[in-house]
Protein backbone atom coordinates (compact mmCIF):
# COMPACT_ATOMS: atom_id res chain seq x y z
CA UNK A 1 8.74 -5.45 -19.79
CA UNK A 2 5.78 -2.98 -19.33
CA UNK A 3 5.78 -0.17 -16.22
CA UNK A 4 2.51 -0.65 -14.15
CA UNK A 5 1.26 1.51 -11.63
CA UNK A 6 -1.93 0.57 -9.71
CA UNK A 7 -4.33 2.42 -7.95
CA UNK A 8 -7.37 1.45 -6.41
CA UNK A 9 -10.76 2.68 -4.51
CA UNK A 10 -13.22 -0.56 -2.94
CA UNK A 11 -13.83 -3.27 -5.57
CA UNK A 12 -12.57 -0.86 -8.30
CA UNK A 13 -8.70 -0.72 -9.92
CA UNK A 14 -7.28 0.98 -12.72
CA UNK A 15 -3.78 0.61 -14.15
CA UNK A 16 -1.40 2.56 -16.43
CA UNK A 17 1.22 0.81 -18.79
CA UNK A 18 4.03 1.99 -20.16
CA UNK A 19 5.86 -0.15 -22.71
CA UNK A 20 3.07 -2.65 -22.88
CA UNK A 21 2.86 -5.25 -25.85
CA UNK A 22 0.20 -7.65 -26.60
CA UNK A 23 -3.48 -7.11 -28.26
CA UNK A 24 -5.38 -4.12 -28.35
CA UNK A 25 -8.06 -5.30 -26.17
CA UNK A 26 -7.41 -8.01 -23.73
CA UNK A 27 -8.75 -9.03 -20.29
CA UNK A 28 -5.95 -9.50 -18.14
CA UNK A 29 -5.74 -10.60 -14.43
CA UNK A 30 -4.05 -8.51 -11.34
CA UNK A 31 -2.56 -9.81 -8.12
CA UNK A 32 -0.72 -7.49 -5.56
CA UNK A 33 2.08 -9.08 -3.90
CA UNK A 34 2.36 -6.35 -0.78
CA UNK A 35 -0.49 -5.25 1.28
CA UNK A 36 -3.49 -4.96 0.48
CA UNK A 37 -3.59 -8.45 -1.35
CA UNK A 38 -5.53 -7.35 -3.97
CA UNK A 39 -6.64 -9.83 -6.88
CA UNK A 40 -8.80 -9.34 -9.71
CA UNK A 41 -10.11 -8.92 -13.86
CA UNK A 42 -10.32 -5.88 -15.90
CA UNK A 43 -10.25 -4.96 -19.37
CA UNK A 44 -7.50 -3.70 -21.00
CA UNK A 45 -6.79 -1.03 -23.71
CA UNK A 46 -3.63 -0.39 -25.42
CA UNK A 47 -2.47 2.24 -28.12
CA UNK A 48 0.86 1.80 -28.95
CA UNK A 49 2.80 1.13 -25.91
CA UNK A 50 0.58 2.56 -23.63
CA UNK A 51 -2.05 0.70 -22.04
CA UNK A 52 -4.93 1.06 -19.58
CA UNK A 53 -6.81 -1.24 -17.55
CA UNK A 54 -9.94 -0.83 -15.56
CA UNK A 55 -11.09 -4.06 -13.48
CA UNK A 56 -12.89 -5.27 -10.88
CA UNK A 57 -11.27 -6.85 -7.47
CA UNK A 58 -11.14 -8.49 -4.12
CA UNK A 59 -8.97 -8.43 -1.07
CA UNK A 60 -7.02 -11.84 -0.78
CA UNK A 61 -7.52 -13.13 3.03
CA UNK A 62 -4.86 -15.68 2.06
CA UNK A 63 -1.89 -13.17 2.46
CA UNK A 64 0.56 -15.83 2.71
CA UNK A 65 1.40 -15.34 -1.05
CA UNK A 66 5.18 -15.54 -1.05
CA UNK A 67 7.13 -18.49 -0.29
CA UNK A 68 10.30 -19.48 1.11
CA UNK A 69 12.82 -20.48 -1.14
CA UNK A 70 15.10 -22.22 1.23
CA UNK A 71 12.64 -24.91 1.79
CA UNK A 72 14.12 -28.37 0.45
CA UNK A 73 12.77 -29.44 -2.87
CA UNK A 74 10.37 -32.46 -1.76
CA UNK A 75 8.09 -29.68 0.46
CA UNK A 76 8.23 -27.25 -2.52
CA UNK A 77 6.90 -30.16 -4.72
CA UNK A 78 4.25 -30.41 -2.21
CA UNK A 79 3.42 -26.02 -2.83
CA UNK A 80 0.02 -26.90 -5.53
C-alpha cells in the first residue's frame, strides 16, 4: 500500500506517493476523512514507485463522512 501525504492551498492539492503501483498517468480521486473535508480530481504521475498528483478540490459541507459501526444491519442497509 502506497504512503500519501497531502497538502493543500484553496481549490489546489498536491500529493506525494511512496510505494505507489498502477499506470504511469492516471486521474485519480481524493477524499479527506479529518477536517477539512476535502474532495477532489487530479492527475497523477508515477516513476517507479514514486508518484505525484496535482488536482483540483472542494470542501465537503457534508462532514458527516464516517459512520457508526454499531448500528444494526437493517439501518446500515439503509446507508446508499
Amino acid at each position: 500500500m502506497a504512503l500519501v501525504t497531502i497538502c493543500g492551498a484553496g481549490p489546489v492539492y498536491w500529493a506525494s506517493e511512496y510505494g505507489a503501483g498502477g499506470g504511469t498517468v492516471s486521474l485519480p480521486w481524493m477524499r479527506e476523512m479529518e477536517p477539512p473535508y476535502r474532495y477532489g480530481r487530479a492527475v497523477r504521475i508515477k516513476y517507479r514507485t514514486r508518484a505525484i498528483q496535482v488536482g483540483i478540490c472542494r470542501k465537503n459541507n457534508n462532514n458527516d463522512l464516517r459512520r457508526d459501526l454499531d448500528t444494526p444491519i437493517d439501518d446500515i442497509r439503509e446507508w446508499r
